[in-house]
N, C-alpha and C. Protein backbone atom coordinates (compact mmCIF):
# COMPACT_ATOMS: atom_id res chain seq x y z
N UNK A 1 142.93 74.46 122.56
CA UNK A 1 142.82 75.44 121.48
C UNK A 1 141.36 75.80 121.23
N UNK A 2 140.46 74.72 120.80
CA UNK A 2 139.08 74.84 121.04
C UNK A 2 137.84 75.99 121.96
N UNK A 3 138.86 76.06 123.57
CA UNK A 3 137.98 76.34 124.20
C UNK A 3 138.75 77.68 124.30
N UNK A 4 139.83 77.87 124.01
CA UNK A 4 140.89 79.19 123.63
C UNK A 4 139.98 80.15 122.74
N UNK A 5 139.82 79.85 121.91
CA UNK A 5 139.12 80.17 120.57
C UNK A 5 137.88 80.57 120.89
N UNK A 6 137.19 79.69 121.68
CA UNK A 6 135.20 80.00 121.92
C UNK A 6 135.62 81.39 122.57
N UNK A 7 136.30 81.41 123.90
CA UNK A 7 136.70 82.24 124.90
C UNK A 7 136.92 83.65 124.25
N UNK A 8 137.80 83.69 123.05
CA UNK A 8 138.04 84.86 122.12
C UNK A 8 136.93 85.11 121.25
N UNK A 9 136.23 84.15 120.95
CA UNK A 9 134.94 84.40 120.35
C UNK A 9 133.62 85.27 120.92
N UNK A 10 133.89 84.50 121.92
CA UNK A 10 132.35 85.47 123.25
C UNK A 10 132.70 87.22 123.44
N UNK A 11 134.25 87.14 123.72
CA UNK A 11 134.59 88.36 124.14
C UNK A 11 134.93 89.07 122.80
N UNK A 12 135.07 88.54 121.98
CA UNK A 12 134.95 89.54 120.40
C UNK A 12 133.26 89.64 120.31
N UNK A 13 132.17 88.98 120.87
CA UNK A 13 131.26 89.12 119.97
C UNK A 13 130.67 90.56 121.38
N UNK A 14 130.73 90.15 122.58
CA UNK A 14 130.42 90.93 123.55
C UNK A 14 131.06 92.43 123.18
N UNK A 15 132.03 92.64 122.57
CA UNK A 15 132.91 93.88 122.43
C UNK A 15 131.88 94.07 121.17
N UNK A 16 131.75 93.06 120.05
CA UNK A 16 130.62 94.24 119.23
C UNK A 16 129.56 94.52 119.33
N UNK A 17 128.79 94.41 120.75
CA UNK A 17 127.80 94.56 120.83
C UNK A 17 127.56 95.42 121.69
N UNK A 18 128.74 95.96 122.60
CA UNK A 18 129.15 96.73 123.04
C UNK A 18 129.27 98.22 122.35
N UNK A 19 130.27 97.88 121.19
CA UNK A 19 130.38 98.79 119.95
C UNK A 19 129.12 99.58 119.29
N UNK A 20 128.25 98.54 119.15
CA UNK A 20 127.00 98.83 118.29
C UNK A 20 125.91 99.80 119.12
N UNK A 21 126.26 99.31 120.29
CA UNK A 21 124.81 100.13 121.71
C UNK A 21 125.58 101.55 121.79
N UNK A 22 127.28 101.68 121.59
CA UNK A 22 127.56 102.66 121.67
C UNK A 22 127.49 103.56 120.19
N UNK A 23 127.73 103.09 119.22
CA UNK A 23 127.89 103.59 118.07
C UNK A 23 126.21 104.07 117.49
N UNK A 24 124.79 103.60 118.49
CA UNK A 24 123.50 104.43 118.01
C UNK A 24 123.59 105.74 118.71
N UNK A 25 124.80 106.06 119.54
CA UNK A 25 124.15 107.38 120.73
C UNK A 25 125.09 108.36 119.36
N UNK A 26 125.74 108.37 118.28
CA UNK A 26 126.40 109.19 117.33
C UNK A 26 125.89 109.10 116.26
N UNK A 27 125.60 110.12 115.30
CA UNK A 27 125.51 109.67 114.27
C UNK A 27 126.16 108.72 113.22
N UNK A 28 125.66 108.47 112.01
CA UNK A 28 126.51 107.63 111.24
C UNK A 28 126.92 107.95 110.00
N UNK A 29 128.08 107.44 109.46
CA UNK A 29 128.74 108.33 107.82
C UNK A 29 128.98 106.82 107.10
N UNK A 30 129.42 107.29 105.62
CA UNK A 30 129.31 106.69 104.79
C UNK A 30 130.82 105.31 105.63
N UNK A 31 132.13 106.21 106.20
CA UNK A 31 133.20 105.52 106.30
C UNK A 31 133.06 104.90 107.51
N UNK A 32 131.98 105.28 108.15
CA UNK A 32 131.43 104.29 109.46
C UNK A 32 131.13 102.91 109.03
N UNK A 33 130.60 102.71 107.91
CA UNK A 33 129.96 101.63 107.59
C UNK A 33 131.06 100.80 106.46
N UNK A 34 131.36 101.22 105.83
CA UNK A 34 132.47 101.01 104.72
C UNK A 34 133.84 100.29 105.53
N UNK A 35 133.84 100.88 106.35
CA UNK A 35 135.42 100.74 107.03
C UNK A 35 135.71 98.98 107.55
N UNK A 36 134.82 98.75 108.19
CA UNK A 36 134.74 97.69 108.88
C UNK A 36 135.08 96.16 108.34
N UNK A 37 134.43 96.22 106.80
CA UNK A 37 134.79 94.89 105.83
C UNK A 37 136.00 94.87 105.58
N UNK A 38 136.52 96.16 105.33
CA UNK A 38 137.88 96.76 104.40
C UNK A 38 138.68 96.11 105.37
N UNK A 39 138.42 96.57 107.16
CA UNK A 39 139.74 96.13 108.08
C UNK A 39 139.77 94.36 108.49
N UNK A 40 138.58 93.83 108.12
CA UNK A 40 138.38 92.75 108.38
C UNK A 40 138.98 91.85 107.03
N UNK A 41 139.12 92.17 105.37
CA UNK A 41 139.37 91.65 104.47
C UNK A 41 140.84 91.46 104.41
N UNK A 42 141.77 92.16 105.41
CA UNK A 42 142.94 91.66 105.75
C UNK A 42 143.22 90.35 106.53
N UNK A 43 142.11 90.02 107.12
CA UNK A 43 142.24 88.60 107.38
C UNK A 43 142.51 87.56 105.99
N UNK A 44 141.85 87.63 105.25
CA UNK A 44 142.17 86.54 104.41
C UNK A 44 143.77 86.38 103.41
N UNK A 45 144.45 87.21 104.41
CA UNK A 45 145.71 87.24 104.23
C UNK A 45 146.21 85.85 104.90
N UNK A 46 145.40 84.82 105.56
CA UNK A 46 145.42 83.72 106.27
C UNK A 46 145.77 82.42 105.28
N UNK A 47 145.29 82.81 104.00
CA UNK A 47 145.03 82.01 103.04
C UNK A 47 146.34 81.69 102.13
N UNK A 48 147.27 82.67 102.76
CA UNK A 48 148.39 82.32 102.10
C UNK A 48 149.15 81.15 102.87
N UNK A 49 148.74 80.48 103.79
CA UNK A 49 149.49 79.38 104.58
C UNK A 49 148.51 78.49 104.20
N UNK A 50 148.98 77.53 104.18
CA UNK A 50 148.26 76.27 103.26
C UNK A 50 147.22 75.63 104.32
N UNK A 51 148.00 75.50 105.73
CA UNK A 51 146.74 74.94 106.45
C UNK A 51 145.69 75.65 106.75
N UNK A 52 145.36 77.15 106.27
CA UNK A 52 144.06 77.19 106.50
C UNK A 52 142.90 77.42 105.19
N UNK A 53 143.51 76.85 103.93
CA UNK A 53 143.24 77.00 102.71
C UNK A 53 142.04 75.47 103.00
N UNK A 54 140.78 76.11 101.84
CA UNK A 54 139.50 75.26 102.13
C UNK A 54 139.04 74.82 100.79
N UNK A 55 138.50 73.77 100.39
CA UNK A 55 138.17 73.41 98.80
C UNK A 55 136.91 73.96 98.53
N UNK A 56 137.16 74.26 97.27
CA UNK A 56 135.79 74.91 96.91
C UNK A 56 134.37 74.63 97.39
N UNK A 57 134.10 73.12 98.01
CA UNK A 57 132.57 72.85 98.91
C UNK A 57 133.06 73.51 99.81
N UNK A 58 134.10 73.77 100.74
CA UNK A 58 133.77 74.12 102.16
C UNK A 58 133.59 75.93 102.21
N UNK A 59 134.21 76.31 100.85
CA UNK A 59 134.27 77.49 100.43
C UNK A 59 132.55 77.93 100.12
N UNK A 60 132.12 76.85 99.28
CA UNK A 60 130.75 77.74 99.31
C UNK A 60 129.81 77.63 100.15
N UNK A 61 129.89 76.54 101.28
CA UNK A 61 129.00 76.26 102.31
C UNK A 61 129.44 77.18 103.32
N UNK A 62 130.40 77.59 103.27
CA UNK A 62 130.87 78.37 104.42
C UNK A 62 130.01 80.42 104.18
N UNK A 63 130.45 80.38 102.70
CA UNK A 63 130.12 81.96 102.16
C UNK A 63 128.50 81.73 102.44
N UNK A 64 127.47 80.55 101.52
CA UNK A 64 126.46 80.65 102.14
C UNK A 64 125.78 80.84 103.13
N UNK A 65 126.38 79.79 104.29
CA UNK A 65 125.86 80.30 105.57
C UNK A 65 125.99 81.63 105.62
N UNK A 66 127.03 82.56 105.71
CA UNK A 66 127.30 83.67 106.00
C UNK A 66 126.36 84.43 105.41
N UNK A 67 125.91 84.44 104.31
CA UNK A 67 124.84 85.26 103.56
C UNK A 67 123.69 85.07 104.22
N UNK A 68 123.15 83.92 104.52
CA UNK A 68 122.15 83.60 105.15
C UNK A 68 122.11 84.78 106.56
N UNK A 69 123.11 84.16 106.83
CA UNK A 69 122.98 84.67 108.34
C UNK A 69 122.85 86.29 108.44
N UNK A 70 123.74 86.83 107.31
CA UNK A 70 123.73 88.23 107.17
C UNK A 70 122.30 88.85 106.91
N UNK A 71 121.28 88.16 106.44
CA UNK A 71 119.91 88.36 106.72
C UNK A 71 118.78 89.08 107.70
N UNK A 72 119.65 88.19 108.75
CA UNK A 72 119.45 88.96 110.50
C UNK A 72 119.59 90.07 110.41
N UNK A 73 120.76 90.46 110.36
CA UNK A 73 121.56 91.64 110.62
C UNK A 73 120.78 92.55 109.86
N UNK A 74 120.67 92.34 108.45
CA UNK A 74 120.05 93.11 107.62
C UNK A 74 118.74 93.90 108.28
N UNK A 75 118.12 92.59 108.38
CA UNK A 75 116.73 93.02 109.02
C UNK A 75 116.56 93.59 110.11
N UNK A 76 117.57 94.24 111.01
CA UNK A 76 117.97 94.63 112.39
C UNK A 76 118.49 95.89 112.41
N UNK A 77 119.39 96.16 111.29
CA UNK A 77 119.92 97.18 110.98
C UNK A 77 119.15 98.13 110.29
N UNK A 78 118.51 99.12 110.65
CA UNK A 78 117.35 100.66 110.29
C UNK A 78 118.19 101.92 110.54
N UNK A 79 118.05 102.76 109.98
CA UNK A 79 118.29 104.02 110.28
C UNK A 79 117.28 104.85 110.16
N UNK A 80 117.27 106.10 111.15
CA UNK A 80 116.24 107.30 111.32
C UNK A 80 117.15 108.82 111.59
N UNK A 81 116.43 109.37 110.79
CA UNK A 81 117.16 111.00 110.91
C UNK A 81 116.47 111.68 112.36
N UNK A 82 117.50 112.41 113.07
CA UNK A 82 117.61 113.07 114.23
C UNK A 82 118.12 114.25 113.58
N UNK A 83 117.49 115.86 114.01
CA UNK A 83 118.21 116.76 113.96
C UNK A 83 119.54 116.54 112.69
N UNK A 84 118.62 115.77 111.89
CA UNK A 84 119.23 116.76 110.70
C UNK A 84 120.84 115.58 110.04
N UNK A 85 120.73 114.16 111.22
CA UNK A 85 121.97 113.30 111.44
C UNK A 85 120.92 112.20 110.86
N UNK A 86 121.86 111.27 110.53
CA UNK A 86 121.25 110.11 110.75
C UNK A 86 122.03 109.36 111.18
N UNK A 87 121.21 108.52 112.60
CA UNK A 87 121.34 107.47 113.18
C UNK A 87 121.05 105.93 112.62
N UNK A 88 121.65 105.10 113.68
CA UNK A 88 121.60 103.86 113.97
C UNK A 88 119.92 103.57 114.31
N UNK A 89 119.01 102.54 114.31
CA UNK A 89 118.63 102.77 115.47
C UNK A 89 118.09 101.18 116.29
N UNK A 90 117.80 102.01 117.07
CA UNK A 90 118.23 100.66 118.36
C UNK A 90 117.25 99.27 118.00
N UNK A 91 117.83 98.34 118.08
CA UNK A 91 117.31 97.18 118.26
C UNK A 91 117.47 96.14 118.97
N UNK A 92 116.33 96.09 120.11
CA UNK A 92 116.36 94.74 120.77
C UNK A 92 116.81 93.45 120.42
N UNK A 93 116.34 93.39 119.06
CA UNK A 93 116.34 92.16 118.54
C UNK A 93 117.99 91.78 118.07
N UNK A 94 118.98 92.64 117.92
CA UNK A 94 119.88 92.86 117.25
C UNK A 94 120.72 91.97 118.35
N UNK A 95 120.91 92.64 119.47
CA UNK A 95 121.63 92.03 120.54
C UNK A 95 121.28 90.01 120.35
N UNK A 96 120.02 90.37 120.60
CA UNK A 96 119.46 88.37 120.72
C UNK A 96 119.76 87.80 119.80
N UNK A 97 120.08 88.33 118.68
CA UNK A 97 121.07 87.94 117.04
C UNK A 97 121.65 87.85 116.92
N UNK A 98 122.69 88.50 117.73
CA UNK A 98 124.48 88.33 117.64
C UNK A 98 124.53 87.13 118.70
N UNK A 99 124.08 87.03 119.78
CA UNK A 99 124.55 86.43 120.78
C UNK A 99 123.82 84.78 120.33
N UNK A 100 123.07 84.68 119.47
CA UNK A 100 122.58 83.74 119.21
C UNK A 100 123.50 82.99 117.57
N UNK A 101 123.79 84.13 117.04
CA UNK A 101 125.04 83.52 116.03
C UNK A 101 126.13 83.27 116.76
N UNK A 102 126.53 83.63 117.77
CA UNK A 102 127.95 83.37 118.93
C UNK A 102 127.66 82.24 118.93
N UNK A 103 126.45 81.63 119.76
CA UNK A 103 125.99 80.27 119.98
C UNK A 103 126.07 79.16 119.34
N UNK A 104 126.11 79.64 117.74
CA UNK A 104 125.48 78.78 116.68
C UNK A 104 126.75 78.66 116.44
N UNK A 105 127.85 79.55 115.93
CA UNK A 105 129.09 79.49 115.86
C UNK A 105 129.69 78.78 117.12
N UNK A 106 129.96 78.52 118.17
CA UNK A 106 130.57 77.69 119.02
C UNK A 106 129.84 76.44 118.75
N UNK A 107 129.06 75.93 118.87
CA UNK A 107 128.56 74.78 118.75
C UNK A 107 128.93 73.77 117.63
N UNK A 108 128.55 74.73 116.60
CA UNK A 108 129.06 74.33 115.23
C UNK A 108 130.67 73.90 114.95
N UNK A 109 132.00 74.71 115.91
CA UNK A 109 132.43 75.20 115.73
C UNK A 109 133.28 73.49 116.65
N UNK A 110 132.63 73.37 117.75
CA UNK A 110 133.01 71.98 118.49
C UNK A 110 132.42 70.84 117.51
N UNK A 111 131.45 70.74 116.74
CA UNK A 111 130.95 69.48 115.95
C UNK A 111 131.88 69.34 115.29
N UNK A 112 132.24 70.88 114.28
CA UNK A 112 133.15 70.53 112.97
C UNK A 112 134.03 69.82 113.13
N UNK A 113 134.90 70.54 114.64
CA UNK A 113 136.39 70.05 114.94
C UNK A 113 136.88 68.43 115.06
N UNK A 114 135.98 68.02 115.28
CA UNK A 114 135.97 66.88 115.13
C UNK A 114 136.39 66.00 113.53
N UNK A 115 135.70 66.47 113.06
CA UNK A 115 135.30 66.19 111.16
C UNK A 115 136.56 67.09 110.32
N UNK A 116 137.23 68.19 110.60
CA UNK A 116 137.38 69.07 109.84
C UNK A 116 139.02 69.78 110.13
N UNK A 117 140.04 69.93 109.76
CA UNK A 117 141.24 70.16 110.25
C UNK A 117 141.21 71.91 110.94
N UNK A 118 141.49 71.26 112.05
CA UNK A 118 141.48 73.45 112.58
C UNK A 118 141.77 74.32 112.21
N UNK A 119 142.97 73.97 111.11
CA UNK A 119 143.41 75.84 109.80
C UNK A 119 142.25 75.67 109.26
N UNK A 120 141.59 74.48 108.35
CA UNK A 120 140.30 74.94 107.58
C UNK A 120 139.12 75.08 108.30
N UNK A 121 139.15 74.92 109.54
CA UNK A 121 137.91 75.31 110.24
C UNK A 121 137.60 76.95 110.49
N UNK A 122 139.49 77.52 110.79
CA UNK A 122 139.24 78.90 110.78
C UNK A 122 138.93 79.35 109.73
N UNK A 123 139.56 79.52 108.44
CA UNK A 123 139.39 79.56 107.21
C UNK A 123 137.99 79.61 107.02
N UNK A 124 137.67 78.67 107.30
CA UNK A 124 135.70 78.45 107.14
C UNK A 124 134.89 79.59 107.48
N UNK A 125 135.69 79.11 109.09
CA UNK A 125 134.69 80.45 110.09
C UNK A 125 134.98 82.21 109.52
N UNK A 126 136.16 82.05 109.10
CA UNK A 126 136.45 83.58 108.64
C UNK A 126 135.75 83.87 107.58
N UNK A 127 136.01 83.26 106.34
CA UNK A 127 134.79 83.19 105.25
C UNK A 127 133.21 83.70 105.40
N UNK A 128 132.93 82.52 106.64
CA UNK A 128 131.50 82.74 106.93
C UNK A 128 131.24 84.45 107.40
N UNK A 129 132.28 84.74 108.05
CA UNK A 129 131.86 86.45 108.79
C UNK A 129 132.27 86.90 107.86
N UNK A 130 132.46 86.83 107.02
CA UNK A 130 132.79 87.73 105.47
C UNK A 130 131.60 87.79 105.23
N UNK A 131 131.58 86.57 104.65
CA UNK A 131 129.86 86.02 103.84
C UNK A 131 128.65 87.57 104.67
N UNK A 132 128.88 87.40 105.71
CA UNK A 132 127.96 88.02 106.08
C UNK A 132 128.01 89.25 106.74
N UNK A 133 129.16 89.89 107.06
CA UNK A 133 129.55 91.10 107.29
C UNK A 133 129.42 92.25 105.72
N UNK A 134 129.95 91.48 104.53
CA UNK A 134 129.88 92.07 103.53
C UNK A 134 128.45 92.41 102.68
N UNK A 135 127.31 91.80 102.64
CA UNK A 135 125.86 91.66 102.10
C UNK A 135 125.63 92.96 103.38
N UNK A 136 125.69 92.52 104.98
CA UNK A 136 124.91 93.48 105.83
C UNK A 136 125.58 95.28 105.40
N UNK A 137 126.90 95.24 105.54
CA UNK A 137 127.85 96.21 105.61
C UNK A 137 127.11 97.00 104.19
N UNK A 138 127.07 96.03 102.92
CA UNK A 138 126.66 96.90 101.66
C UNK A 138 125.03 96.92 101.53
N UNK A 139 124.31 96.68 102.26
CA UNK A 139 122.67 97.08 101.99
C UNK A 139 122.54 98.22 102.84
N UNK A 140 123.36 98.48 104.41
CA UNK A 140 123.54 99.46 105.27
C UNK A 140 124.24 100.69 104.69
N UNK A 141 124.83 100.44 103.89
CA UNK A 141 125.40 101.27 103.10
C UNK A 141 124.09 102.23 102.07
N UNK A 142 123.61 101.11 101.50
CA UNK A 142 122.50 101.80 99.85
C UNK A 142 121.36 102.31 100.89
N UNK A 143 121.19 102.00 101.96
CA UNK A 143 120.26 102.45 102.81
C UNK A 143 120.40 103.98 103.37
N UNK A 144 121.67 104.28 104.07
CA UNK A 144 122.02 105.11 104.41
C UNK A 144 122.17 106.02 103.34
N UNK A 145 122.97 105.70 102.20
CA UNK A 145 122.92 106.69 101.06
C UNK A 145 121.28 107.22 100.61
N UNK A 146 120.31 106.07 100.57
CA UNK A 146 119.00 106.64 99.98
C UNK A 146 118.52 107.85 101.21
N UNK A 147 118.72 107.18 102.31
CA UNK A 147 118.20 108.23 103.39
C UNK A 147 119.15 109.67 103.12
N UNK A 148 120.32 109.64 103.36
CA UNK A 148 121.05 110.83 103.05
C UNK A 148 121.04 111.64 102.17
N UNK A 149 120.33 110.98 100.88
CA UNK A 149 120.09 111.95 99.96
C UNK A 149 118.21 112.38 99.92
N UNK A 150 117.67 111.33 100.75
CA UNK A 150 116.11 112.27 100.58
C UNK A 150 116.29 113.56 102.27
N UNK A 151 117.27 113.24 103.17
CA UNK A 151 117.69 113.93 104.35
C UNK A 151 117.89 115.45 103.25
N UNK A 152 118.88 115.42 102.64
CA UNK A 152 119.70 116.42 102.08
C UNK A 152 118.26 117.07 101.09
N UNK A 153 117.64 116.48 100.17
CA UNK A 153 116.79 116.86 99.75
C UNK A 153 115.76 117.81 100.49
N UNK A 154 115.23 117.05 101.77
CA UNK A 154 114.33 117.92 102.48
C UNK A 154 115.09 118.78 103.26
N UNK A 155 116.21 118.97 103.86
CA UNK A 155 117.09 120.22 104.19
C UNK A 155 117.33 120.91 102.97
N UNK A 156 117.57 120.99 101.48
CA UNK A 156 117.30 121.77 100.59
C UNK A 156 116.29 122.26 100.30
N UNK A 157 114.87 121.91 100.54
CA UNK A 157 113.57 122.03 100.55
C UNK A 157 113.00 123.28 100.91
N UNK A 158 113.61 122.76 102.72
CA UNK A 158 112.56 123.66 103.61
C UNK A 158 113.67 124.60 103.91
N UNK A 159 114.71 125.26 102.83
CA UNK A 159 115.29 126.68 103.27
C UNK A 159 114.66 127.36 102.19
């Protein structure tokens, strides 16, 4: 199950990184960014089966990390106006961030199992990509809005 799991892990994290190299060549909208927590917060529909329910320590060590980690991302994630759009824009560093939380997450992920029952380990791990999908998802958000409205401003400007 363990090595089931890493295996779905690499190739989920490879597919968003995939996603992301493709998603700078388009511009970006408010429901680009919004969408993603919303389809992911149906996971914790998990929580209604008891084995993957977590006690409040593993609950806040788990959301912490995730905040933490969402830090990266933060700091990785920029946008720049093109013709009038605004983009993504590219970061080297972004790739070596994901693939290095993949890392940190498998590793972590074989220590716990040991210590920690496997519904609450997922539970954990799902939490944690909350923790930190949701902080990155909503600063990418106030970001894009500030740009979109000084964008819109200077296209009101210079007609």
């Amino acid at each position: 199950m363990m090595i089931a799991s890493s295996i779905i892990a690499i190739c989920m994290g490879f597919l968003v990184l995939f996603i992301r190299m493709r998603a700078q060549k388009k511009p970006v909208n408010a429901k680009k960014i919004i969408l993603p927590p919303l389809f992911m917060s149906t996971g914790a529909l998990m929580f209604l089966f008891p084995s993957f329910r977590v006690s409040l320590g593993e609950f806040l060590e788990a959301i912490t990390v995730g905040m933490l980690f969402s830090i990266l991302l933060i700091k990785t994630s920029k946008f720049e106006i093109r013709n009038n759009d605004i983009y993504l824009k590219r970061s080297k560093a972004f790739a070596f961030i994901l693939i290095g939380l993949l890392l940190i997450r498998i590793v972590a992920k074989s220590i716990l199992s040991a210590s920690i029952d496997y519904g609450e380990l997922s539970g954990m791990f799902w939490i944690l990509a909350f923790g930190m999908i949701v902080p990155w998802r909503v600063t990418m958000y106030l970001q894009y809005r500030k740009m979109h409205q000084e964008n819109k401003d200077l296209t009101t400007n210079s007609i």
